[in-house]
Structures are given as C-alpha cells and as structure tokens.
Protein backbone atom coordinates (compact mmCIF):
# COMPACT_ATOMS: atom_id res chain seq x y z
CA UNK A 1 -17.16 -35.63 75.42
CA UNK A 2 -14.99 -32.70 76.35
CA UNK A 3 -12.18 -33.98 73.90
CA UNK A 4 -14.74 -33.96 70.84
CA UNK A 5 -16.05 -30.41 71.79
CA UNK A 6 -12.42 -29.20 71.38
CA UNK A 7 -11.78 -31.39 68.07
CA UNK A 8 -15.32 -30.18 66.96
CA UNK A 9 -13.99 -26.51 67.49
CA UNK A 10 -10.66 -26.63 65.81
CA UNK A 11 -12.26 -28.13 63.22
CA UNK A 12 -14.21 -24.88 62.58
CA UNK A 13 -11.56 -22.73 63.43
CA UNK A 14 -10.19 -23.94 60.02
CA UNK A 15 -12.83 -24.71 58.05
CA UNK A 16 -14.36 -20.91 58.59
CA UNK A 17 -10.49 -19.32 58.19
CA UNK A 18 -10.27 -20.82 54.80
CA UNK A 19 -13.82 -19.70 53.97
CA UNK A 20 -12.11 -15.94 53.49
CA UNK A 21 -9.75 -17.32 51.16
CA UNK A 22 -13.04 -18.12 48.45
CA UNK A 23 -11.88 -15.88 45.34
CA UNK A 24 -14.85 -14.57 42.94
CA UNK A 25 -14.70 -15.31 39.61
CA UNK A 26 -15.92 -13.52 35.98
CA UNK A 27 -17.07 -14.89 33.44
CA UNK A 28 -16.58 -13.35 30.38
CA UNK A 29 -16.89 -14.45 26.55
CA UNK A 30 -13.26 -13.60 24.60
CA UNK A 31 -12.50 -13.26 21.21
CA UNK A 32 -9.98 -15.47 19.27
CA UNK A 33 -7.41 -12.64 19.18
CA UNK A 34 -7.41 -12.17 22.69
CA UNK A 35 -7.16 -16.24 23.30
CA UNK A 36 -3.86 -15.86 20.97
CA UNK A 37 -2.61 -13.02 22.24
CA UNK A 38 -2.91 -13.93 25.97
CA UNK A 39 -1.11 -17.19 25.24
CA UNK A 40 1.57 -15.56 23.36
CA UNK A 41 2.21 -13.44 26.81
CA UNK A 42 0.84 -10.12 24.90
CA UNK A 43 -1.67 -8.06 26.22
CA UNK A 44 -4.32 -6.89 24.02
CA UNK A 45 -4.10 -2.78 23.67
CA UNK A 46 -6.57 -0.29 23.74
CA UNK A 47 -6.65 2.30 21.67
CA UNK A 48 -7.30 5.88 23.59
CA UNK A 49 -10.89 6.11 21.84
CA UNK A 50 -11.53 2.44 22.65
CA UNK A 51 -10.75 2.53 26.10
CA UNK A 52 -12.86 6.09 26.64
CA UNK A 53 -15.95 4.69 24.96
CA UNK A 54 -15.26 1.61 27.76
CA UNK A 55 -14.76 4.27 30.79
CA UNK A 56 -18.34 5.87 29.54
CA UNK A 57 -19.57 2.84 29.67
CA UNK A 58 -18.93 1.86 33.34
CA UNK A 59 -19.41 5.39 34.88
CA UNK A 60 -22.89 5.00 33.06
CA UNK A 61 -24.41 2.31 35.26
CA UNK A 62 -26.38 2.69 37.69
CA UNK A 63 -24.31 1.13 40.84
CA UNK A 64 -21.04 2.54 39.41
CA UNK A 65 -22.81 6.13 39.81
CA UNK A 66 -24.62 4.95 43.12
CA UNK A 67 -21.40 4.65 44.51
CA UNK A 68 -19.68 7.52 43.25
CA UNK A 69 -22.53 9.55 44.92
CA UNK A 70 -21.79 7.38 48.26
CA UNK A 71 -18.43 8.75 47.95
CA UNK A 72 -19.28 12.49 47.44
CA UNK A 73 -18.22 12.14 43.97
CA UNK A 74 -20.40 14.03 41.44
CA UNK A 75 -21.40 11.58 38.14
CA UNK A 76 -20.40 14.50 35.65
CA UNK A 77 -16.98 15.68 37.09
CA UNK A 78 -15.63 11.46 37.04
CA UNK A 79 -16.92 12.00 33.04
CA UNK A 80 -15.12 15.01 32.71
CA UNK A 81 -11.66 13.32 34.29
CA UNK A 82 -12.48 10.65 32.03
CA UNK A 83 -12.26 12.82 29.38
CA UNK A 84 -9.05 15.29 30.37
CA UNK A 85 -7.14 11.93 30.84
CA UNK A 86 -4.34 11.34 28.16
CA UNK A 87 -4.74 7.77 26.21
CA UNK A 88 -2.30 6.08 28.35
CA UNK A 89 -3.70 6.84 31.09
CA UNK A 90 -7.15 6.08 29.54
CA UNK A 91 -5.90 2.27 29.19
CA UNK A 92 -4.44 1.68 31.77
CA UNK A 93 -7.54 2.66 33.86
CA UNK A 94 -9.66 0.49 31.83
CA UNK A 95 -7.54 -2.51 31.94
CA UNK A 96 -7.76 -1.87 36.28
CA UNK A 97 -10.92 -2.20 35.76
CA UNK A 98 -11.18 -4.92 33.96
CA UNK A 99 -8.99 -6.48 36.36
CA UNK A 100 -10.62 -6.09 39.60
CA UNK A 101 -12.25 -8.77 41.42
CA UNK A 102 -15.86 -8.20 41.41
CA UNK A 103 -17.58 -8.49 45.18
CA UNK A 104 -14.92 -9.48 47.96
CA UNK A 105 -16.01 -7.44 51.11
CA UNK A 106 -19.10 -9.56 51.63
CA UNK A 107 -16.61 -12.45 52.65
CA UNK A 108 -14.44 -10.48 54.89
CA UNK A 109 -17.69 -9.56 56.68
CA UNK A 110 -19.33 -13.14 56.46
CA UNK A 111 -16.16 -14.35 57.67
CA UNK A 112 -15.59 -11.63 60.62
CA UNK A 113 -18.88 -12.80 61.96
CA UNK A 114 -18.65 -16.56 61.98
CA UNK A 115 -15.50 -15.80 64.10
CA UNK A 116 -17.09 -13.80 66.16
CA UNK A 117 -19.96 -15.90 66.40
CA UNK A 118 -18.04 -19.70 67.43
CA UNK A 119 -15.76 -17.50 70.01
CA UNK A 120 -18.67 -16.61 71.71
CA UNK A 121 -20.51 -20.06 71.31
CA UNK A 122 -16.96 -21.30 73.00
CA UNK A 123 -17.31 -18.68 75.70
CA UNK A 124 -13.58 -16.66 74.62
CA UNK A 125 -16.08 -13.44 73.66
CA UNK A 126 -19.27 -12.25 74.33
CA UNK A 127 -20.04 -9.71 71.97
CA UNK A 128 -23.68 -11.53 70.84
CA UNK A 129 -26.39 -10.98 73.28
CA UNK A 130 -28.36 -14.53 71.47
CA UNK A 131 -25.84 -17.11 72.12
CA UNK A 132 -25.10 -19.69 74.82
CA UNK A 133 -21.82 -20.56 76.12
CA UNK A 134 -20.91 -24.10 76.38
CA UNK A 135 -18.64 -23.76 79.40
C-alpha cells in the first residue's frame, strides 16, 4: 500500500508540473494578405496612423484602463504618449501587443497552489490549516 501512495504521488508531481506549461491561445480571423504574407516570412506593416488608431483602441477598454489605474497610471497621459510616439515606435508597440499571450498568471497561481496543496497532503509542508497528512 505504501509503494502505491508513493507511485500515486510522483504521479502528481508530474502531472501538476506540466499543468504550468498549458499555453493560451487567440483566436483571431486574418485576412488573405496577411495568410500570404506570413507564409512568405514577411510581416505585415503598419502604417504610423494605422497603428495609432489600434493603440486608441486598446487604451479605450475598459480593463486596459482598469489596469492602468491599478498601476497609478492616469488613462489620458498613456493617450498622450501614444500620441508623442514617432511611427516606428507606434508599430512596434502595436505589434507587442498583438503579440502577447493573453491570461498566463492564473496558471502560475493555480499551479503554485496544487503544489502547495499535495506537499502538505504528503506531510513535506504545512502551510494549509484544512488538510490531513497521510503519514
């Protein structure tokens, strides 16, 4: 019995380790041009207008500016960066954030706690007052 508690627990040792591996993924509808230019190894530009208008855009919603505020960032001065930046700058700061993965951090936490959580069911930790250990 002792030998399948031990196989039981290295068993979810790795199955909760490669649990904060999961990558998120976006799904987006793409043009034709972007389909041909992506497979030609191009990158599709933006032109300094384009790539403003897209910046507006994002520092208009309402979690983007939620967390600008959580970050002692006033809504109006990111809009007026926004607009002092030169074009290149402009699109290259769009394309970031077009780029970034979307969520992430709710793993690393999910993850943290489903460590913490079978080291103290094993009886390594105790750092959760509600669970047993088995030794």
């Amino acid at each position: 019995m002792n030998r399948l508690k031990q196989t039981l627990a290295a068993l979810l040792i790795v199955t909760t380790t490669q649990a904060g591996f999961i990558q998120t993924a976006q799904a987006t509808l793409i043009g034709t041009e972007e389909v041909a230019q992506a497979l030609s190894g191009q990158t599709p530009a933006r032109s300094g207008d384009e790539a403003r208008a897209h910046l507006e855009r994002v520092f208009a919603r309402a979690d983007v500016q939620a967390r600008l505020q959580a970050l002692g960032v006033d809504a109006a001065d990111a809009r007026d960066r926004v607009a002092a930046l030169t074009d290149e700058d402009a699109a290259r700061l769009a394309s970031q954030i077009d780029e970034a993965p979307a969520g992430g951090f709710i793993e690393v936490v999910i993850f943290l706690f489903l460590v913490l959580l079978l080291t103290d069911i094993l009886g390594f930790t105790k750092v959760f007052p509600f669970t047993r250990s088995i030794r």
